[in-house]
Protein backbone atom coordinates (compact mmCIF):
# COMPACT_ATOMS: atom_id res chain seq x y z
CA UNK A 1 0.00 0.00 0.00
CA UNK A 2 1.53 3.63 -0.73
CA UNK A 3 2.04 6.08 1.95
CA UNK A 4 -0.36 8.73 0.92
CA UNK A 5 -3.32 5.76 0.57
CA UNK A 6 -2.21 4.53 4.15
CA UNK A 7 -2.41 8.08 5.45
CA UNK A 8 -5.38 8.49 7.65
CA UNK A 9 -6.15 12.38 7.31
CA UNK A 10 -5.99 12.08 3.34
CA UNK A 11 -8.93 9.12 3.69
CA UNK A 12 -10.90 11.56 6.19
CA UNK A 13 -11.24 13.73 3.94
CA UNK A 14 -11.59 11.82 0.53
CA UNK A 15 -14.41 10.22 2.46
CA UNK A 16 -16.10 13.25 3.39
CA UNK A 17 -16.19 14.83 -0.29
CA UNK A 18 -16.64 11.38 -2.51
CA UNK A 19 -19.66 12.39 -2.91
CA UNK A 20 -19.06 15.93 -4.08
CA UNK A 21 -18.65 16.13 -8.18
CA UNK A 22 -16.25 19.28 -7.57
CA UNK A 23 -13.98 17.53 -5.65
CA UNK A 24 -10.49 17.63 -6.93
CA UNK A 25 -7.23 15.27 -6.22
CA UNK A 26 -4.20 16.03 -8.01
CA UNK A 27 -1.78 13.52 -7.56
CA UNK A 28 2.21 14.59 -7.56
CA UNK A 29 5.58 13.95 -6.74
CA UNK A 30 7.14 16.52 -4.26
CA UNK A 31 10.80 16.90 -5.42
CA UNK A 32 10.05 13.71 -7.71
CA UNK A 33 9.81 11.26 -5.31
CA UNK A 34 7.27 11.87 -2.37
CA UNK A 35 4.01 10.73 -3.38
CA UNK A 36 1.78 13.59 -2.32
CA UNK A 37 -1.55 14.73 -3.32
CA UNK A 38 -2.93 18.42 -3.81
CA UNK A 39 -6.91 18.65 -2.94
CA UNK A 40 -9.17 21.69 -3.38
CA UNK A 41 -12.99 22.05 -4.58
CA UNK A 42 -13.11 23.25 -8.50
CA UNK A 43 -14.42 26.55 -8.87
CA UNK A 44 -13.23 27.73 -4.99
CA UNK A 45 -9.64 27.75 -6.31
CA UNK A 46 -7.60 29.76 -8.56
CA UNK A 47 -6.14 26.83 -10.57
CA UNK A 48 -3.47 28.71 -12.24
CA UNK A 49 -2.23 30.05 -9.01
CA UNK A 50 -2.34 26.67 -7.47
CA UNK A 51 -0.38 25.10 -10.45
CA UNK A 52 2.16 27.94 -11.19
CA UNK A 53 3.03 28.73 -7.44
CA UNK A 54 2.33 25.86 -5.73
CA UNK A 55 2.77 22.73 -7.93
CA UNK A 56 5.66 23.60 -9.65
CA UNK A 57 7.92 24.71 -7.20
CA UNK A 58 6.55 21.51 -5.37
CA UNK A 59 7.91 19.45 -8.34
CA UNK A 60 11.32 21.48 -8.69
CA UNK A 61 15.01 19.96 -7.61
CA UNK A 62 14.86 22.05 -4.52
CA UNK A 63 13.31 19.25 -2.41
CA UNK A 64 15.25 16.21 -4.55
CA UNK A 65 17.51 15.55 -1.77
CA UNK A 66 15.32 16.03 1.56
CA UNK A 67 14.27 13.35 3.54
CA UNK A 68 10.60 13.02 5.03
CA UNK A 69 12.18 14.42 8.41
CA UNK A 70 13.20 17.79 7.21
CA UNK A 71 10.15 17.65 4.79
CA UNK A 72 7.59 19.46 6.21
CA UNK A 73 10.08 22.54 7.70
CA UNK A 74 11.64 22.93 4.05
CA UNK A 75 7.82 23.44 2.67
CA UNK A 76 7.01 25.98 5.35
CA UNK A 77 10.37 27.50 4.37
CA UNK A 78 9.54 27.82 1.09
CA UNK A 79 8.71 30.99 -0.14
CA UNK A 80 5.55 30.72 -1.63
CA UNK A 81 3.09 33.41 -3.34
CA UNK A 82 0.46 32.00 -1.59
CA UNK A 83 -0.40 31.80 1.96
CA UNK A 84 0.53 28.48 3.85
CA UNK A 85 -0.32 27.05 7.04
CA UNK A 86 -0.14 23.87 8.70
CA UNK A 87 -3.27 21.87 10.34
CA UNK A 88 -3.47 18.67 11.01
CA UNK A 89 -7.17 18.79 11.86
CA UNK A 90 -9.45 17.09 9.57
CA UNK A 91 -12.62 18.64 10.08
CA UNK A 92 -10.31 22.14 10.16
CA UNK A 93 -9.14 21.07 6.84
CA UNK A 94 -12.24 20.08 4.97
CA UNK A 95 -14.22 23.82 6.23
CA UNK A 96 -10.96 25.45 4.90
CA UNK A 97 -11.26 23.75 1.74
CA UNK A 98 -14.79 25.50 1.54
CA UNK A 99 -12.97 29.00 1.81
CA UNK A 100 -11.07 28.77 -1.57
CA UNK A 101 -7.84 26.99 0.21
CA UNK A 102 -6.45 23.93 -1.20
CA UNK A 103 -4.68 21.15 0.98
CA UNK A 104 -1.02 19.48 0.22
CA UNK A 105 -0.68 15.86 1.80
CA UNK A 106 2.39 14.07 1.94
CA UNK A 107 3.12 10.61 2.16
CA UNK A 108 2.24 9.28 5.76
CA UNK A 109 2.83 12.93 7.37
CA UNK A 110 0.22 13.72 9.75
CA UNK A 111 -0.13 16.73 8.71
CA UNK A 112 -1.18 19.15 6.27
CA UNK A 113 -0.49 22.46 4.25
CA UNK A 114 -3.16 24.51 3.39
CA UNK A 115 -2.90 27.30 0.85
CA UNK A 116 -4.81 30.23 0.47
CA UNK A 117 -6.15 30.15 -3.25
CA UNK A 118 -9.06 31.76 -3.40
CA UNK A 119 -10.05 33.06 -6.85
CA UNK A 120 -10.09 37.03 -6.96
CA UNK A 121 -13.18 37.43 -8.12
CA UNK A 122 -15.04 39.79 -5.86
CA UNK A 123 -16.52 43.27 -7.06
CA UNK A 124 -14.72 46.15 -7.74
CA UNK A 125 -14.67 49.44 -5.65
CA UNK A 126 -17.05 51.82 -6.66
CA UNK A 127 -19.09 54.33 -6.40
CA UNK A 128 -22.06 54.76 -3.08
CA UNK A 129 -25.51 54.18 -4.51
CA UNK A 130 -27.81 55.34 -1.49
CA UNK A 131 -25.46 57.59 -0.15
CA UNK A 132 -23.79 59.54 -2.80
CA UNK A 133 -22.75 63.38 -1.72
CA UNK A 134 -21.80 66.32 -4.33
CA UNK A 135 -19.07 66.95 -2.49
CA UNK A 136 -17.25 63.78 -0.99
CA UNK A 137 -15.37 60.57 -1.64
CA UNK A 138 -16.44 58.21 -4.13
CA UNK A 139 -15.73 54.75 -3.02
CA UNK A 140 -18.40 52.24 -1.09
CA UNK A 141 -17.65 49.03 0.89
CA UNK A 142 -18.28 45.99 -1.06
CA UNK A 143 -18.99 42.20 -0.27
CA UNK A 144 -15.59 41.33 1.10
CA UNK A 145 -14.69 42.07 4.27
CA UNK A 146 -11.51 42.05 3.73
CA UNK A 147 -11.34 44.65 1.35
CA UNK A 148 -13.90 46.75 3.69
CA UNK A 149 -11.02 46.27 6.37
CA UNK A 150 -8.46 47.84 4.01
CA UNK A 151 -10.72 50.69 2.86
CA UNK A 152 -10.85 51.86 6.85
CA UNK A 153 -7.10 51.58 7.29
CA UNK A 154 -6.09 53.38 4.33
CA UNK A 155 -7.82 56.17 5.61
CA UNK A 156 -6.80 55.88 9.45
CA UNK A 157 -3.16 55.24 9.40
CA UNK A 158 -3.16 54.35 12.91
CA UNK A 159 -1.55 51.52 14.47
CA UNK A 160 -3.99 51.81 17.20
CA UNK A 161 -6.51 50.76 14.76
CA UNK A 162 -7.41 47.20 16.13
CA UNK A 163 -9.67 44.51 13.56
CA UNK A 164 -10.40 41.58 15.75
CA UNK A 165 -12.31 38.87 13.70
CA UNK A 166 -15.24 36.93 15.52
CA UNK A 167 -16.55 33.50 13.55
CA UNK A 168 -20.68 33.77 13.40
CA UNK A 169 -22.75 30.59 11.96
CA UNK A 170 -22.40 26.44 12.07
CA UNK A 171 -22.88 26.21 8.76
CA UNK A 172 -22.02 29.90 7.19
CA UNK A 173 -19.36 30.21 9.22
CA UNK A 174 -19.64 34.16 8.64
CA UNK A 175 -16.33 36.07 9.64
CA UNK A 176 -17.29 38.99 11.42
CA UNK A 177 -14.87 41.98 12.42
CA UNK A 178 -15.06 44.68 15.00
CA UNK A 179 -13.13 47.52 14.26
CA UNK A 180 -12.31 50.32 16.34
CA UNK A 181 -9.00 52.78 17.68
CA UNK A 182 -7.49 51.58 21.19
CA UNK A 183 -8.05 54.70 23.60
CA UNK A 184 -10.78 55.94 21.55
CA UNK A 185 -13.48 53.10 22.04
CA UNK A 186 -15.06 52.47 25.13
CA UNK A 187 -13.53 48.66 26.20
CA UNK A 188 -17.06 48.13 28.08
CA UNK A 189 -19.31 48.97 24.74
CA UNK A 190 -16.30 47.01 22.92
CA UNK A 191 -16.36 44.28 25.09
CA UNK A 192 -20.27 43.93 24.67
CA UNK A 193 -20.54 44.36 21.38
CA UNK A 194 -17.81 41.03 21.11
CA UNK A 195 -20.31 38.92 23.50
CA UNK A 196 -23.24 39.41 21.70
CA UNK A 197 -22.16 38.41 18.21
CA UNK A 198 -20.15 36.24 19.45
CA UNK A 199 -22.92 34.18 21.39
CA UNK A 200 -25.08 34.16 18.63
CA UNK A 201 -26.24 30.61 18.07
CA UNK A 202 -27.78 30.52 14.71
CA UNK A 203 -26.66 27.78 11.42
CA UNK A 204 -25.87 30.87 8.72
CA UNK A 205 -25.66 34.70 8.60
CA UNK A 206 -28.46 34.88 5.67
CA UNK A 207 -28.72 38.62 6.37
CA UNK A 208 -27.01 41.84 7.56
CA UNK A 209 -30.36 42.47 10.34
CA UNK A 210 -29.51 39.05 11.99
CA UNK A 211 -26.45 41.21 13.58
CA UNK A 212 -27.53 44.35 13.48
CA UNK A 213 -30.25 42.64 16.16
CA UNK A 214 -27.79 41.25 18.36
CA UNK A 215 -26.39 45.01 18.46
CA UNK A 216 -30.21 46.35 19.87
CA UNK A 217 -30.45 46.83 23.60
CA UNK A 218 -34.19 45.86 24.31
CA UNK A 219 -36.96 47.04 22.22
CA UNK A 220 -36.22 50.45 22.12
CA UNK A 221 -38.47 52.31 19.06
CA UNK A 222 -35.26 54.70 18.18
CA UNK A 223 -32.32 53.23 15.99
CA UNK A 224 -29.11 52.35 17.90
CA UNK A 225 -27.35 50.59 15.53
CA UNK A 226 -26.10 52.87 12.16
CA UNK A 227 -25.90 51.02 8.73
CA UNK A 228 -24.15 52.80 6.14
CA UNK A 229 -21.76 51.58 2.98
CA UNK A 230 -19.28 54.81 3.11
CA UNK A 231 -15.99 54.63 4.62
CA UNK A 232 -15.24 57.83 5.18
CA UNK A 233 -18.41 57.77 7.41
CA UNK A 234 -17.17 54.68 9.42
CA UNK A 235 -14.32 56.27 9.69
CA UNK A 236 -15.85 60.00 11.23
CA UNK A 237 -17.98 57.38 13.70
CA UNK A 238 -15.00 55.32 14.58
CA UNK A 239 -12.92 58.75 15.43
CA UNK A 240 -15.66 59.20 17.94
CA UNK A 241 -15.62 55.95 19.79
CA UNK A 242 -18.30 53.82 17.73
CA UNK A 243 -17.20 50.10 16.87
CA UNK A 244 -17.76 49.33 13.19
CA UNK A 245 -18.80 45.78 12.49
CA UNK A 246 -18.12 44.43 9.18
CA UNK A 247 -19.90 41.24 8.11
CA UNK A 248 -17.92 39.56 5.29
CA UNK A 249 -20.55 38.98 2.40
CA UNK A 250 -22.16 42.13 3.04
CA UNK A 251 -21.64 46.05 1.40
CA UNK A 252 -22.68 47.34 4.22
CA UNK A 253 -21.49 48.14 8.05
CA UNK A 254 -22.96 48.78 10.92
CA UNK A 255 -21.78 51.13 13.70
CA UNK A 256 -22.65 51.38 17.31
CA UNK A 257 -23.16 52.70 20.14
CA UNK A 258 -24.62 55.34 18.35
CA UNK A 259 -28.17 57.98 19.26
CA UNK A 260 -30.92 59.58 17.45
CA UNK A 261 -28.60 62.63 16.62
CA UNK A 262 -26.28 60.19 14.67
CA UNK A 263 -28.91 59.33 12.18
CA UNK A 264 -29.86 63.39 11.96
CA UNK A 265 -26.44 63.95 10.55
CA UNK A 266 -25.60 63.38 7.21
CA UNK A 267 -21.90 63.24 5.54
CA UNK A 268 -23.19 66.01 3.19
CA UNK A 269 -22.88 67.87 6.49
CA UNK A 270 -19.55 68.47 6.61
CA UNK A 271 -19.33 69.48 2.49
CA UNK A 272 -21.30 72.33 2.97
CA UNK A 273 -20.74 75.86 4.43
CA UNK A 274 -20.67 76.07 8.45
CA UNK A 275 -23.81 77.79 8.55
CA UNK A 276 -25.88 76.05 5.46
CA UNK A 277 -25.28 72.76 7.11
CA UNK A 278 -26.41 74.15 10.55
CA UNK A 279 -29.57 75.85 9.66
CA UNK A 280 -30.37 72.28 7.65
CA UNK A 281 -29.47 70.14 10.71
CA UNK A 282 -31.36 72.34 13.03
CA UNK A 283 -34.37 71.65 10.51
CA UNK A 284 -33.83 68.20 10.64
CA UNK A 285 -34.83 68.53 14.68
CA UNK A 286 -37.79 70.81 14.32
CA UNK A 287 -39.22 68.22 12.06
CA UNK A 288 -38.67 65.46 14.02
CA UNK A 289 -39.92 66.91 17.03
């Protein structure tokens, strides 16, 4: 029996996606003599990636002359384009392969390497469509979170800008982050705002109101959480002390704590002249009231 058919993680998994007509196995030699085999889902992947940074280098004279011992060190040494990791956790394995990762398995190692291959598909940046100012920036979150992350950053260079990432769903398994600025941010509102999404016990994020309701304190008639899809809003909020949550999947992110006056200012606000924008936001009261 070869080593790789022997090993017990590669069966786990075969096992688990047999079924599954996406299901890939590529089988290789890792420096042309350890039988190994690549696995990753068709369609979650970037094949090209996987086979020109990944495969190749896999197959190259760099690892002719290791032994299975030094094996798994010279792959995490290897610099690859891709992110790698190890896990040696089947079920670990098999929910990363749902991400867009691929696993490497080698001969009878008990372990695997998991690269990050997701295909960069995702839409573009552009322009807010429900909250689009004369005078103002003209990007808009979009469905990655990621990329929402990176939008906030690149406008607070702060390296007391903290992203902590929460996992929400059994099934979804929805990555949620909480952004806000050490110092800034109350730690109790921060701290609450972590236990409540944290704790929610739900199979799949299927929409954006599922957290903004684990945000609500009671059933109080006024808004307290804001939803908006402009950075440069998030990032005003943020400034103040609100936590931004970003929900990976969704264009939009919600802020809190935040009051009634919150939602009576607008970012067109702070385009106009001093007194313009207070006569309008004085307005905005009267009306309400």
């Amino acid at each position: 029996m070869s080593p790789l058919v022997s090993n017990s993680l590669y069966k786990n998994i075969v096992k688990a996606f047999s079924s599954d007509s996406d299901f890939t196995v590529k089988k290789l030699l890792v420096g042309g003599k350890f039988e190994a085999a690549l696995i990753f889902l068709d369609g979650c992947v970037d094949s090209a990636s996987l086979s020109e940074q990944v495969v190749k280098p896999l197959c190259g004279k760099i690892f002719e002359d290791a032994d299975e011992s030094v094996l798994p060190d010279m792959i995490m040494g290897r610099n690859f384009s891709l992110t790698v990791q190890r896990c040696s956790d089947a079920e670990k394995i098999m929910q990363k392969l749902s991400f867009g990762n691929a696993a490497l398995i080698v001969g009878r190692l008990r372990e695997a390497f998991v690269f990050e291959a997701r295909p960069k598909t995702f839409r573009a940046v552009g322009e807010p469509s429900s909250e689009n100012i004369t005078k103002g920036a003209k990007d808009c979150f979009t469905e990655q979170a990621k990329v929402n992350v990176s939008l906030i950053r690149n406008r607070l260079i702060n390296p007391n800008l903290r992203a902590e990432s929460v996992t929400v769903g059994r099934q979804s398994a929805t990555t949620v982050y909480l952004v806000s600025i050490d110092g800034i941010v109350n730690p109790d509102c921060l701290e609450d705002a972590r236990k409540r999404i944290s704790s929610l016990d739900i199979d799949c994020v299927s929409s954006l109101g599922i957290i903004e309701e684990a945000l609500k304190e009671g059933d109080c008639i006024f808004p307290q959480v804001l939803v908006t899809e402009r950075p440069d809003r998030v990032c005003a909020h943020i400034n103040e002390g609100c936590v931004a949550v970003i929900t990976d999947g969704f264009p939009f992110v919600l802020l809190a704590p935040v009051s009634i006056l919150h939602h009576l200012s607008t970012a067109e606000d702070y385009s106009r002249h001093h007194i313009s924008a207070s006569v309008i936001r004085v307005m905005r009261y009267i009306l309400l009231i």
